[in-house]
C-alpha atoms as a PDB file:
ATOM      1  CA  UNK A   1     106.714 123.456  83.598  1.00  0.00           C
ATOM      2  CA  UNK A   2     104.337 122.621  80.907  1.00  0.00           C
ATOM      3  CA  UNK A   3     100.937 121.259  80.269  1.00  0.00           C
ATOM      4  CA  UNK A   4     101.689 118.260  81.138  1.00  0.00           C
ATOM      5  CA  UNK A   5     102.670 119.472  84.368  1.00  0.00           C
ATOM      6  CA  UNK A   6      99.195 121.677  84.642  1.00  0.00           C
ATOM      7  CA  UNK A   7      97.028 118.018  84.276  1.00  0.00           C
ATOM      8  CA  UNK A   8      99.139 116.102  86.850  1.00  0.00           C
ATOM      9  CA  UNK A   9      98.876 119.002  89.406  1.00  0.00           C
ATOM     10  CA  UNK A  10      95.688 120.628  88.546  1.00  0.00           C
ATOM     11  CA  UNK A  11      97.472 124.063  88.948  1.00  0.00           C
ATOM     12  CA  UNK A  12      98.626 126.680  86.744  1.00  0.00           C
ATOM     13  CA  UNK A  13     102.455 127.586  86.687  1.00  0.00           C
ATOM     14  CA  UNK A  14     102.040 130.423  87.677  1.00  0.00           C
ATOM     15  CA  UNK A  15     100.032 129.151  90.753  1.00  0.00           C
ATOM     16  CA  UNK A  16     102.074 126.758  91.647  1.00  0.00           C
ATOM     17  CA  UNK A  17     104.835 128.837  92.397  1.00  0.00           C
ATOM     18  CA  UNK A  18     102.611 130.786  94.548  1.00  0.00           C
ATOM     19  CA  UNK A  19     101.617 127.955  96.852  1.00  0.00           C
ATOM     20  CA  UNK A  20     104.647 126.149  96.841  1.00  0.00           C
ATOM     21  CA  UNK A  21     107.798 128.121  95.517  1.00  0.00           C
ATOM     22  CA  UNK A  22     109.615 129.042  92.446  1.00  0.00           C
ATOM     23  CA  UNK A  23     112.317 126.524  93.265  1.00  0.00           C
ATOM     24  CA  UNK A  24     112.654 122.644  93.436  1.00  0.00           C
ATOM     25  CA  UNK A  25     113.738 123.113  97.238  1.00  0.00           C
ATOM     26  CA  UNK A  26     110.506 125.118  98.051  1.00  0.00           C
ATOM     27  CA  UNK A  27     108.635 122.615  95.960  1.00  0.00           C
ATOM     28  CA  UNK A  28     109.127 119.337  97.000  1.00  0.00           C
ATOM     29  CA  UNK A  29     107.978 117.462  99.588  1.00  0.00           C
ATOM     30  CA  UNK A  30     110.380 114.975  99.428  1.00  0.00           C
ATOM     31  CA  UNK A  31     112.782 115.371 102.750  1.00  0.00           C
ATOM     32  CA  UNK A  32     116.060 114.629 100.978  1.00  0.00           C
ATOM     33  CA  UNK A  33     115.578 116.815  98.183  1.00  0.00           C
ATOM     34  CA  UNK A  34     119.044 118.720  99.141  1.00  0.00           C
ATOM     35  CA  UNK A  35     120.824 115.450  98.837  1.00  0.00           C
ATOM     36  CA  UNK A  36     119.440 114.225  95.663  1.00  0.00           C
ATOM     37  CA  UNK A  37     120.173 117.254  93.913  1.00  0.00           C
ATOM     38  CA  UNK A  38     123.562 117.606  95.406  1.00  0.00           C
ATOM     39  CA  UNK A  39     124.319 113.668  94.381  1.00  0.00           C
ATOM     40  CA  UNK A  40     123.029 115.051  90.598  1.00  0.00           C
ATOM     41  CA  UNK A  41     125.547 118.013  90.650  1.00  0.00           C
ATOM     42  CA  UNK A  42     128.040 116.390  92.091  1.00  0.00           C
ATOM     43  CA  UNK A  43     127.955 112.934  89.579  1.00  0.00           C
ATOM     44  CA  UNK A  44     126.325 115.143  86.466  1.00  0.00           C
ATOM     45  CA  UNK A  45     124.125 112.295  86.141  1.00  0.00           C
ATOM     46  CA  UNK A  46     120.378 111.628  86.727  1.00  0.00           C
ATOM     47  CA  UNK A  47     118.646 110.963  89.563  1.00  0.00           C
ATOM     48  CA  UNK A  48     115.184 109.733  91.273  1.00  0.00           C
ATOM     49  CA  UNK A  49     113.095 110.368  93.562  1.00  0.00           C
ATOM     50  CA  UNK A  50     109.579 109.483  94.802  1.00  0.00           C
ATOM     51  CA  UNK A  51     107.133 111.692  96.447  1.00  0.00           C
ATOM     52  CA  UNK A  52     103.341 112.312  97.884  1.00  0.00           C
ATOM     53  CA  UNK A  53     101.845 115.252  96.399  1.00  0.00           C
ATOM     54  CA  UNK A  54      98.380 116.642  96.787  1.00  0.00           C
ATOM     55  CA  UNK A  55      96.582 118.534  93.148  1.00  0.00           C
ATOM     56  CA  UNK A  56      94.494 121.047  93.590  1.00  0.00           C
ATOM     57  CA  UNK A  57      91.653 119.376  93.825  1.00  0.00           C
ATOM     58  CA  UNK A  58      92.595 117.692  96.961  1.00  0.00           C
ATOM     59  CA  UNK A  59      93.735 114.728  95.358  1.00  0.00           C
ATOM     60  CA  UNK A  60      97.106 112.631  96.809  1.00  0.00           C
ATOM     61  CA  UNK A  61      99.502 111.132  94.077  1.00  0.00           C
ATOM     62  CA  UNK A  62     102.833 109.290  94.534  1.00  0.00           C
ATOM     63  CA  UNK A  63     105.198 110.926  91.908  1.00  0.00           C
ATOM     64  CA  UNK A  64     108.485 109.541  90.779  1.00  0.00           C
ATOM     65  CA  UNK A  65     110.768 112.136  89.516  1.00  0.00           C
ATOM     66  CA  UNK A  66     113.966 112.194  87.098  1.00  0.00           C
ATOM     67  CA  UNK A  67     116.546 115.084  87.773  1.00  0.00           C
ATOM     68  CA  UNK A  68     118.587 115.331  84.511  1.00  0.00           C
ATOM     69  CA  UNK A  69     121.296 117.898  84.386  1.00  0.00           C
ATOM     70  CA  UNK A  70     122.497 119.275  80.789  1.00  0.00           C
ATOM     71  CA  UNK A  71     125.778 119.409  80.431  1.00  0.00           C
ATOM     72  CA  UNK A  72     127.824 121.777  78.342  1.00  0.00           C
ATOM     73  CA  UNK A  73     130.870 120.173  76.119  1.00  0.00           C
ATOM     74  CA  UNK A  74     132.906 121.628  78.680  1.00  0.00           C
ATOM     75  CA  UNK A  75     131.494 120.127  81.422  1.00  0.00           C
ATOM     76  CA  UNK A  76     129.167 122.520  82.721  1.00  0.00           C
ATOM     77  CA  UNK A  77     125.766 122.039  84.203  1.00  0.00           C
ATOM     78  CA  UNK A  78     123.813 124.873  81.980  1.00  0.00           C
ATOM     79  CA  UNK A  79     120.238 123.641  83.132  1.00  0.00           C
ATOM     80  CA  UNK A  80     118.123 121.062  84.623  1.00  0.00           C
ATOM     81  CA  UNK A  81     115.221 118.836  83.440  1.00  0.00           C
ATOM     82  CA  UNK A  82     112.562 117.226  86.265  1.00  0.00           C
ATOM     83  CA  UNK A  83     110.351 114.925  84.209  1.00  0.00           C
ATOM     84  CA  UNK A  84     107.659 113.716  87.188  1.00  0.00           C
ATOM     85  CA  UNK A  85     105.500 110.488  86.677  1.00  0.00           C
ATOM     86  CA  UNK A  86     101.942 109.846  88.272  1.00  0.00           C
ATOM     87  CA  UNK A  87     103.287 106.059  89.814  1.00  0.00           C
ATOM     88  CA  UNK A  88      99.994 106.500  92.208  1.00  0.00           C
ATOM     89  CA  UNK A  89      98.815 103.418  90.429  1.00  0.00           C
ATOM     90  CA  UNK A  90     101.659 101.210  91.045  1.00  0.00           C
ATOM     91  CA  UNK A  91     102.278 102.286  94.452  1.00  0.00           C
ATOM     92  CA  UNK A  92      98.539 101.053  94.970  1.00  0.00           C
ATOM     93  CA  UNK A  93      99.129  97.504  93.252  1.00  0.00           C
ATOM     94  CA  UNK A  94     102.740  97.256  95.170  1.00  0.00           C
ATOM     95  CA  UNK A  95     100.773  98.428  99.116  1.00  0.00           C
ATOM     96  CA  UNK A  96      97.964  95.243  97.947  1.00  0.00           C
ATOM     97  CA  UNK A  97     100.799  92.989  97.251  1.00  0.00           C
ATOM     98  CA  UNK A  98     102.407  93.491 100.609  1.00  0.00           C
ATOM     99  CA  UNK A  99      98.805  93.520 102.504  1.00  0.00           C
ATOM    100  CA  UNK A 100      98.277  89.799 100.709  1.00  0.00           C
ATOM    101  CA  UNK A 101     101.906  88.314 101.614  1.00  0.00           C
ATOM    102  CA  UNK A 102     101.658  89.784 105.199  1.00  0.00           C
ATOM    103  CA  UNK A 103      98.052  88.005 105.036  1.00  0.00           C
ATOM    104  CA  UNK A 104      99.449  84.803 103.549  1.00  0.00           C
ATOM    105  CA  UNK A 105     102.821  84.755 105.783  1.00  0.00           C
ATOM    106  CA  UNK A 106     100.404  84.876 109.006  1.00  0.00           C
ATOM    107  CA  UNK A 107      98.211  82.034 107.887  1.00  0.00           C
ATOM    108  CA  UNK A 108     101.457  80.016 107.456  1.00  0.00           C
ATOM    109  CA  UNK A 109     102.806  80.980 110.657  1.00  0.00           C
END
């Protein structure tokens, strides 16, 4: 976690892991979380995922995440990388878009 991390969730690390968990399966609020990760393991390649959040202030964001493992020469999975983007914006354009076609497909109907 970084500051990056801080200014998309308004919380501290050491916060965070107070509130929601130390690990990624405490953490998320995404349902599948067990299978994504296990799909990452299991392939050694990324993954993503989107979830609803809440900051601190109250706030609700969509966030996509990437799950990167690193993998050793050998082959071994030595550590993971999460890189999580605020897509609260596009979600917003994309829910608009489908209001206006359900609109337009009823008017044609």
């Amino acid at each position: 976690m970084n500051d990056g991390f801080n200014r998309l969730y308004g919380y501290s690390i050491d916060e965070f892991k107070r509130k929601f968990g130390r690990t990624i399966f405490e953490a998320s609020k995404n349902s599948e979380i067990a299978i994504k990760v296990d799909k990452c393991v299991s392939s050694k390649k990324s993954i993503n995922y989107v979830s609803e959040c809440q900051t601190r202030s109250g706030e609700f964001k969509w966030i996509q995440t990437t799950f990167t493992p690193i993998v050793s020469p050998t082959g071994i999975i030595e550590r993971f990388i999460a890189i999580e983007t605020d897509i609260t914006k596009l979600k917003e354009t994309e829910e608009a878009l489908n209001q206006k076609n359900e609109y337009m497909m009823a008017l044609t109907n």
